[in-house]
N, C-alpha and C. Protein backbone atom coordinates (compact mmCIF):
# COMPACT_ATOMS: atom_id res chain seq x y z
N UNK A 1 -11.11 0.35 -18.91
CA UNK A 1 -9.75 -0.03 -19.11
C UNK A 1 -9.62 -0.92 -20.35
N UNK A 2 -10.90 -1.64 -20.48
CA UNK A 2 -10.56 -2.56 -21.42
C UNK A 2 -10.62 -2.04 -23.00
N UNK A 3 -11.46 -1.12 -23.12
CA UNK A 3 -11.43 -0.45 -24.21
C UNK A 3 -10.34 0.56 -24.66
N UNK A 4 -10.13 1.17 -23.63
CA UNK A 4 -8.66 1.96 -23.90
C UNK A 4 -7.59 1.36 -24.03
N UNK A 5 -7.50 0.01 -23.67
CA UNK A 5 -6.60 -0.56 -23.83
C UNK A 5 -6.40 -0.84 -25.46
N UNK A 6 -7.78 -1.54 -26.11
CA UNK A 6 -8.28 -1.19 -27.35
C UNK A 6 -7.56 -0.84 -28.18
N UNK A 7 -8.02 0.29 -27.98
CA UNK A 7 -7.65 1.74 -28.86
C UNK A 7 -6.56 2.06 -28.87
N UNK A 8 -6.01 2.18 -27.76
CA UNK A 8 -4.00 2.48 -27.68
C UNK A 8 -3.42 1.44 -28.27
N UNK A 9 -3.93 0.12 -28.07
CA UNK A 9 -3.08 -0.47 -28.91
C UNK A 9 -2.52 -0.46 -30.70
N UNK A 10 -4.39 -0.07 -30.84
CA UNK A 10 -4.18 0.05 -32.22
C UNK A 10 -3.53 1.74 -33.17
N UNK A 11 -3.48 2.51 -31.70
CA UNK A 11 -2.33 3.76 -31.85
C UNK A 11 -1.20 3.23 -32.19
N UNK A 12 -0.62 2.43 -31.08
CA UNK A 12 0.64 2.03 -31.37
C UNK A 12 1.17 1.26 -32.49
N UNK A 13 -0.18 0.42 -32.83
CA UNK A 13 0.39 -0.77 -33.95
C UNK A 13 0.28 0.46 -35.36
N UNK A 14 -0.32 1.18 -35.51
CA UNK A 14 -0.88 1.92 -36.58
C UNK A 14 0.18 3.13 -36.51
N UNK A 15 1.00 3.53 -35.40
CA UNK A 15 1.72 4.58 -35.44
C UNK A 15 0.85 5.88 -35.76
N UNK A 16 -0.31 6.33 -35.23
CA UNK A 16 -1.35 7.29 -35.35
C UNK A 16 -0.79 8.33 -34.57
N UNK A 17 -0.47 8.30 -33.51
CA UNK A 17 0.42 9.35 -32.87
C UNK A 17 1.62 10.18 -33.44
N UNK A 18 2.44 8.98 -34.47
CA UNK A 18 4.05 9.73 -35.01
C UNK A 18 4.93 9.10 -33.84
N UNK A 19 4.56 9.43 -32.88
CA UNK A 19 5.63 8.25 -31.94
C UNK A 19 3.97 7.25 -30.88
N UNK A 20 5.32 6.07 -31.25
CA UNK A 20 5.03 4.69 -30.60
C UNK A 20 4.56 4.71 -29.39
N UNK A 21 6.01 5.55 -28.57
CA UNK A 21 6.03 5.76 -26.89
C UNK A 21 4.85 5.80 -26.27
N UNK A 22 4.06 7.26 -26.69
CA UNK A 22 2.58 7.64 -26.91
C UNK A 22 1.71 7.20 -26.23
N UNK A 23 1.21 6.15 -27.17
CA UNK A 23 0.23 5.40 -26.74
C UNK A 23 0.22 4.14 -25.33
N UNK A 24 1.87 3.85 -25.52
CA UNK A 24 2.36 3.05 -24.30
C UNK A 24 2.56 3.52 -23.23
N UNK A 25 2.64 5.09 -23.01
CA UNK A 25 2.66 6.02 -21.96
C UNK A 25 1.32 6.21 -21.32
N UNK A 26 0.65 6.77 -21.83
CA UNK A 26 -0.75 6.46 -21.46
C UNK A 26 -1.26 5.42 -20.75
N UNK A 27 -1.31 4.46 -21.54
CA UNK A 27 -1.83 3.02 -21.50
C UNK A 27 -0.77 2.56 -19.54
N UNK A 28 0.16 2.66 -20.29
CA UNK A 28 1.21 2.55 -18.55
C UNK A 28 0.11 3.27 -17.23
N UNK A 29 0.21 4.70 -17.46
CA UNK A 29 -0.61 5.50 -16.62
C UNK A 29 -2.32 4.84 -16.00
N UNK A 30 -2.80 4.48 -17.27
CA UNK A 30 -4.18 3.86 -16.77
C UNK A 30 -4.29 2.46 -16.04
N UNK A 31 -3.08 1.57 -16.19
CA UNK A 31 -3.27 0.64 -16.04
C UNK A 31 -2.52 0.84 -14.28
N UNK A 32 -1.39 1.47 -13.80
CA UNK A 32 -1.08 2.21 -13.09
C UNK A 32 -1.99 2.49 -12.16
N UNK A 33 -2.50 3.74 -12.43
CA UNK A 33 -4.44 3.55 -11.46
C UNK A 33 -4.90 2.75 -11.41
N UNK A 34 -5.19 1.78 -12.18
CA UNK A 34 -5.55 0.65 -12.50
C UNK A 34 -5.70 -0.16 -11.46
N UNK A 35 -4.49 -0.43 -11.06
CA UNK A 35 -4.08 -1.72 -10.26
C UNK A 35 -3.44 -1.29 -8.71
N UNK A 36 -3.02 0.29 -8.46
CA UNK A 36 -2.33 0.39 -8.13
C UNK A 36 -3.13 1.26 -6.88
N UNK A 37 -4.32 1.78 -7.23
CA UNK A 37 -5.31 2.45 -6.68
C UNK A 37 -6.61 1.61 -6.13
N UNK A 38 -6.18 0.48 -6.15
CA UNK A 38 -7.63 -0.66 -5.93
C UNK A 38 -7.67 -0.61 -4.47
N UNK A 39 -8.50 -0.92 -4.35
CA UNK A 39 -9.13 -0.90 -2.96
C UNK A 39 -9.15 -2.47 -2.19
N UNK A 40 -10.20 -2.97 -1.70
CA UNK A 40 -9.98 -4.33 -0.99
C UNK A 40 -10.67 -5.24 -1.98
N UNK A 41 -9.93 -5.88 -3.34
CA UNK A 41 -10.44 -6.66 -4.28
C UNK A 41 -9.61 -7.76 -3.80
N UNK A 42 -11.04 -8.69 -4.01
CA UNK A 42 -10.59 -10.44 -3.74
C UNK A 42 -10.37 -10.70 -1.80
N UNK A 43 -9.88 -11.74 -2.36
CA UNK A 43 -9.22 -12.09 -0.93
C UNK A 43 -8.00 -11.88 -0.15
N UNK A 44 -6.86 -11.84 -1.40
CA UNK A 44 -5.56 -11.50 -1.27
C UNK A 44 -5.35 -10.14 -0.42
N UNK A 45 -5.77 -8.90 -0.81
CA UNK A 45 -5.42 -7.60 -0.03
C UNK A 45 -5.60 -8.06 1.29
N UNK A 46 -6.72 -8.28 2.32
CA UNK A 46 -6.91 -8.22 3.49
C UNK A 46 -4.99 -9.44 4.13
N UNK A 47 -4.77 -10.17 3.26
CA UNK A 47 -3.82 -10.88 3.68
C UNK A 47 -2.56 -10.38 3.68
N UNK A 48 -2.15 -9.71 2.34
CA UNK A 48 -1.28 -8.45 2.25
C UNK A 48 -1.48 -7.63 3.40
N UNK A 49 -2.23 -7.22 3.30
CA UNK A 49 -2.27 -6.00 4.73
C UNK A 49 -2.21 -6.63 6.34
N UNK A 50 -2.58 -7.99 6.41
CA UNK A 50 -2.32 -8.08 7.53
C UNK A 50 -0.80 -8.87 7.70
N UNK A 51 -0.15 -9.46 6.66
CA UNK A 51 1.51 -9.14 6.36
C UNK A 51 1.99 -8.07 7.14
N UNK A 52 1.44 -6.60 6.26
CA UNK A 52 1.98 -5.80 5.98
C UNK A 52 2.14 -5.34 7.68
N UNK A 53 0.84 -5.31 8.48
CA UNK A 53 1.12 -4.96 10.37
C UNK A 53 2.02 -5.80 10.66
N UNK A 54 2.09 -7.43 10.62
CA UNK A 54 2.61 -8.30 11.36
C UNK A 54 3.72 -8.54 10.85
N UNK A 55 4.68 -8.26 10.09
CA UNK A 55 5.91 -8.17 9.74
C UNK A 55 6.68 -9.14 9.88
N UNK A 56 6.70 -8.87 11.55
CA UNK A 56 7.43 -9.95 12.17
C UNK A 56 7.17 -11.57 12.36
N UNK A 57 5.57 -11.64 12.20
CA UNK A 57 5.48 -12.58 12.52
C UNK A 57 5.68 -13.40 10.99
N UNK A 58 5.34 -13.30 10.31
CA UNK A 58 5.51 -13.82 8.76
C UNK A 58 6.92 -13.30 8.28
N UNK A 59 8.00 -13.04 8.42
CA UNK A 59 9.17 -12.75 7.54
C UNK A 59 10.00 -13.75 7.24
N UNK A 60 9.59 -14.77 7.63
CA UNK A 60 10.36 -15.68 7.71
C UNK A 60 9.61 -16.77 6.68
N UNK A 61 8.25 -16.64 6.23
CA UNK A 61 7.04 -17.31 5.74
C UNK A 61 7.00 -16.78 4.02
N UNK A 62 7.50 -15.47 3.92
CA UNK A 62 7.18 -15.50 2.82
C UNK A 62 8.75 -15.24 1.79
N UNK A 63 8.35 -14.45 0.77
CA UNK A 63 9.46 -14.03 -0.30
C UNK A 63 9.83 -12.48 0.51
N UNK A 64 11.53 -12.58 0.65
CA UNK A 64 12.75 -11.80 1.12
C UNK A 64 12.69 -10.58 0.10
N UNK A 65 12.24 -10.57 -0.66
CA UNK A 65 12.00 -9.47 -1.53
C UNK A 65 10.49 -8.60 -1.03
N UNK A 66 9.69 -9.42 -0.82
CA UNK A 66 8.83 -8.70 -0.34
C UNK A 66 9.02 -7.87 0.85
N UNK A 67 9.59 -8.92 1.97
CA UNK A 67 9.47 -8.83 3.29
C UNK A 67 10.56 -7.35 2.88
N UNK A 68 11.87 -7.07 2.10
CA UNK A 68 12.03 -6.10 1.99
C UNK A 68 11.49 -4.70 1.55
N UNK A 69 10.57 -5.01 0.49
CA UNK A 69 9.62 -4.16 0.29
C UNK A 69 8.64 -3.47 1.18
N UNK A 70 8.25 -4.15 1.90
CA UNK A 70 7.24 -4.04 3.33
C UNK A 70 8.06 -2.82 4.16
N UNK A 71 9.65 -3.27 4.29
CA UNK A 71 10.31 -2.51 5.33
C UNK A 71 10.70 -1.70 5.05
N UNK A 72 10.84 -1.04 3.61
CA UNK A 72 10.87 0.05 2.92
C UNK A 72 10.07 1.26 3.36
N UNK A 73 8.53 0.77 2.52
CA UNK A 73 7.61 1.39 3.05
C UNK A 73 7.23 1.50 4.10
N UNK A 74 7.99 1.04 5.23
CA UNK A 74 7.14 1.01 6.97
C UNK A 74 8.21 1.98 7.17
N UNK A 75 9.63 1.97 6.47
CA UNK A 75 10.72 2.75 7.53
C UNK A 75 10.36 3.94 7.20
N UNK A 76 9.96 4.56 5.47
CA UNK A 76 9.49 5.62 5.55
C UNK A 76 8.14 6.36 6.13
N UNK A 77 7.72 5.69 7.12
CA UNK A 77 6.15 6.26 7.84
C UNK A 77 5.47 6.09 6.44
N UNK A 78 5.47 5.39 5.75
CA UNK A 78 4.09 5.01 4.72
C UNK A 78 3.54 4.09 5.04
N UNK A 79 2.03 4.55 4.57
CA UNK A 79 0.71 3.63 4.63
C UNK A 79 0.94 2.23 3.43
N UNK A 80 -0.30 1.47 3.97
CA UNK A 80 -0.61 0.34 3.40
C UNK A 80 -0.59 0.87 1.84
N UNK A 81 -1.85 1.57 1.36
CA UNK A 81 -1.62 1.82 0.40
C UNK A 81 -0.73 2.27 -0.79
N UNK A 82 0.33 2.78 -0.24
CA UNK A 82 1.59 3.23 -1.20
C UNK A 82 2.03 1.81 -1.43
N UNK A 83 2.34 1.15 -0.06
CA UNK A 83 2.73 -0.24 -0.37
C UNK A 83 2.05 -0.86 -1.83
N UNK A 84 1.15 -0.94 -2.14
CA UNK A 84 0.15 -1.40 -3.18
C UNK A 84 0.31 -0.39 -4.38
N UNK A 85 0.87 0.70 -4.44
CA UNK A 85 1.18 1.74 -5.35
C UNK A 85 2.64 1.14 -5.81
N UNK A 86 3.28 0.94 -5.03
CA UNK A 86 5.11 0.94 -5.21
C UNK A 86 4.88 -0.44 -5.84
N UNK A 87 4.01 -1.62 -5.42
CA UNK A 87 3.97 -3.10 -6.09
C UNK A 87 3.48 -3.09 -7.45
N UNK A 88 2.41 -1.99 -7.54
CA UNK A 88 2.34 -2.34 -8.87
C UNK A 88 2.76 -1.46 -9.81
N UNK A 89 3.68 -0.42 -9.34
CA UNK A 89 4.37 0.30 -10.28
C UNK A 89 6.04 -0.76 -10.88
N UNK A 90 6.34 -1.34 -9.83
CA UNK A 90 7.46 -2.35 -10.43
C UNK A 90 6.82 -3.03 -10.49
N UNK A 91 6.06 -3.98 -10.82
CA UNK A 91 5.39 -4.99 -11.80
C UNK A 91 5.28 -4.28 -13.18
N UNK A 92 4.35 -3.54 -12.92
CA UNK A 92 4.25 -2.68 -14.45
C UNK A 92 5.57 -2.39 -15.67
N UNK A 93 6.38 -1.71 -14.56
CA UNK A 93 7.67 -1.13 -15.18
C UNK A 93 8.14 -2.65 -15.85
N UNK A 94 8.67 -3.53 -14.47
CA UNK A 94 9.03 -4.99 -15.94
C UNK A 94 8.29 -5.64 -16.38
N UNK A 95 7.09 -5.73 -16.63
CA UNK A 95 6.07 -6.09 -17.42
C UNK A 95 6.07 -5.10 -19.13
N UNK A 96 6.31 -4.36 -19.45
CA UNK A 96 6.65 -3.29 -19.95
C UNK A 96 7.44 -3.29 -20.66
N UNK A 97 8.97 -3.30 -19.95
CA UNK A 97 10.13 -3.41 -20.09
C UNK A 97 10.27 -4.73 -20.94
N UNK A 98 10.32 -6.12 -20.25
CA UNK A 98 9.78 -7.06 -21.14
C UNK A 98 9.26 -7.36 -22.27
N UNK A 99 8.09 -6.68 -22.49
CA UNK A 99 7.45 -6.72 -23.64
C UNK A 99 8.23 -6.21 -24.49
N UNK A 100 8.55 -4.56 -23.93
CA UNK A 100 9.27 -3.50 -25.43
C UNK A 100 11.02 -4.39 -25.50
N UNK A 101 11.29 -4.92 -24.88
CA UNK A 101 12.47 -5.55 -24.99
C UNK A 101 12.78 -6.90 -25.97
N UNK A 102 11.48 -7.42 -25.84
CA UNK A 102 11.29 -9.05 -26.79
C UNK A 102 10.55 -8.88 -28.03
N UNK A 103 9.99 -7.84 -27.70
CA UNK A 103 8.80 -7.66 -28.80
C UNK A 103 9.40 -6.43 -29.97
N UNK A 104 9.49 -5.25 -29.28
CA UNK A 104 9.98 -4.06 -30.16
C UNK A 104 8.56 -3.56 -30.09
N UNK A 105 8.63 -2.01 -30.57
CA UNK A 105 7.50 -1.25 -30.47
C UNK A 105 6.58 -1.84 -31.84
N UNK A 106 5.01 -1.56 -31.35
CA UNK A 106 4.00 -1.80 -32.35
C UNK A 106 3.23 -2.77 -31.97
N UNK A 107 3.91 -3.70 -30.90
CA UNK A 107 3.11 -5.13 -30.16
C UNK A 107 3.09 -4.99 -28.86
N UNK A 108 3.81 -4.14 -28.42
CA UNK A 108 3.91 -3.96 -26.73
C UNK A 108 2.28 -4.01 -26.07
N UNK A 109 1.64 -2.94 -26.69
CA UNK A 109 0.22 -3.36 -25.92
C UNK A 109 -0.86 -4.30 -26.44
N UNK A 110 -0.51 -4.48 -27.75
CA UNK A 110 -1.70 -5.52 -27.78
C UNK A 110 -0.91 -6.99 -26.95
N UNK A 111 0.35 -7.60 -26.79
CA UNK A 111 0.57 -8.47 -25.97
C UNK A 111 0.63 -8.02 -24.47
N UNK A 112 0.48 -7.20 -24.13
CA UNK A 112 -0.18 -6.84 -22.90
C UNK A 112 -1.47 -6.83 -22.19
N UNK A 113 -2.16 -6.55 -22.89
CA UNK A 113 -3.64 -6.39 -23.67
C UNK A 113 -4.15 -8.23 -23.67
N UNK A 114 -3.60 -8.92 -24.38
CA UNK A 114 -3.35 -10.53 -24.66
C UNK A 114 -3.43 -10.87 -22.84
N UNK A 115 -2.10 -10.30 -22.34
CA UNK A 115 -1.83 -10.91 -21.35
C UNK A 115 -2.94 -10.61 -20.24
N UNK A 116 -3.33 -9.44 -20.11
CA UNK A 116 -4.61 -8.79 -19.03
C UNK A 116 -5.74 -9.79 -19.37
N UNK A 117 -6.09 -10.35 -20.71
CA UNK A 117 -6.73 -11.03 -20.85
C UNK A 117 -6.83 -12.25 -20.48
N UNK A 118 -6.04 -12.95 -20.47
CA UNK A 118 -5.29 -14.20 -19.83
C UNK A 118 -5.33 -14.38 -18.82
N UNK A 119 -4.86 -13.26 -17.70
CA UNK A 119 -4.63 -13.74 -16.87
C UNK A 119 -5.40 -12.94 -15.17
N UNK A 120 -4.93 -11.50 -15.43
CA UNK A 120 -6.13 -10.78 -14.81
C UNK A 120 -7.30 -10.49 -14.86
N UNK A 121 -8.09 -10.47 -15.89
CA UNK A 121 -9.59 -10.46 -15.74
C UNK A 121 -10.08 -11.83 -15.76
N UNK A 122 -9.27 -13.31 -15.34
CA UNK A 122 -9.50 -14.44 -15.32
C UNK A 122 -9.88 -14.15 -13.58
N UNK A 123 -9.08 -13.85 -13.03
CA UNK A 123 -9.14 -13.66 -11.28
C UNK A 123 -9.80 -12.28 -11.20
């Protein structure tokens, strides 16, 4: 990841593709699997997931956005895991969004890239 991250960035900053989008499409996609396909990393998941059964007993404990999120995915008969698919596909999307919004195309992934550095491969 970390190398592709790399390389797309310097697609995008270099415009090597002809379009920008390109390389930020991609890069979206891997990071996507990425995060979104993980399995039981750290400590946090096992706590998420046991949220995610006990519903009731924590809804009142945590963030109303979540606790809606949770009931989303439970009303449609989905598993834990989509739950963890759907979280980090809206993270991503305004993480993203953000960037290409403040920044403009050509910096989107290397300050993304910046930021993974910072802050996720720190944890």
């Amino acid at each position: 990841m970390f190398f592709s991250l790399v390389i797309l960035s310097f697609f995008e900053y270099f415009n090597l593709l002809k379009n920008r989008g390109i390389p930020i499409l991609f890069a979206f996609f891997i990071l996507f699997a990425f995060t979104g396909l993980r399995g039981d990393v750290g400590t946090d998941t096992s706590s998420y997931l046991n949220i995610f059964n006990n519903l009731d007993l924590y809804n009142e404990q945590i963030e109303i956005g979540f606790v809606y999120l949770n009931e989303i995915v439970r009303y449609f008969g989905l598993n834990f895991s989509f739950l963890l698919l759907l979280s980090a596909l809206i993270s991503l999307i305004l993480y993203f969004y953000s960037l290409y919004r403040f920044l403009g195309f050509g910096v989107v992934l290397f300050s993304f890239f910046n930021y993974l550095l910072r802050s996720l491969f720190i944890f």
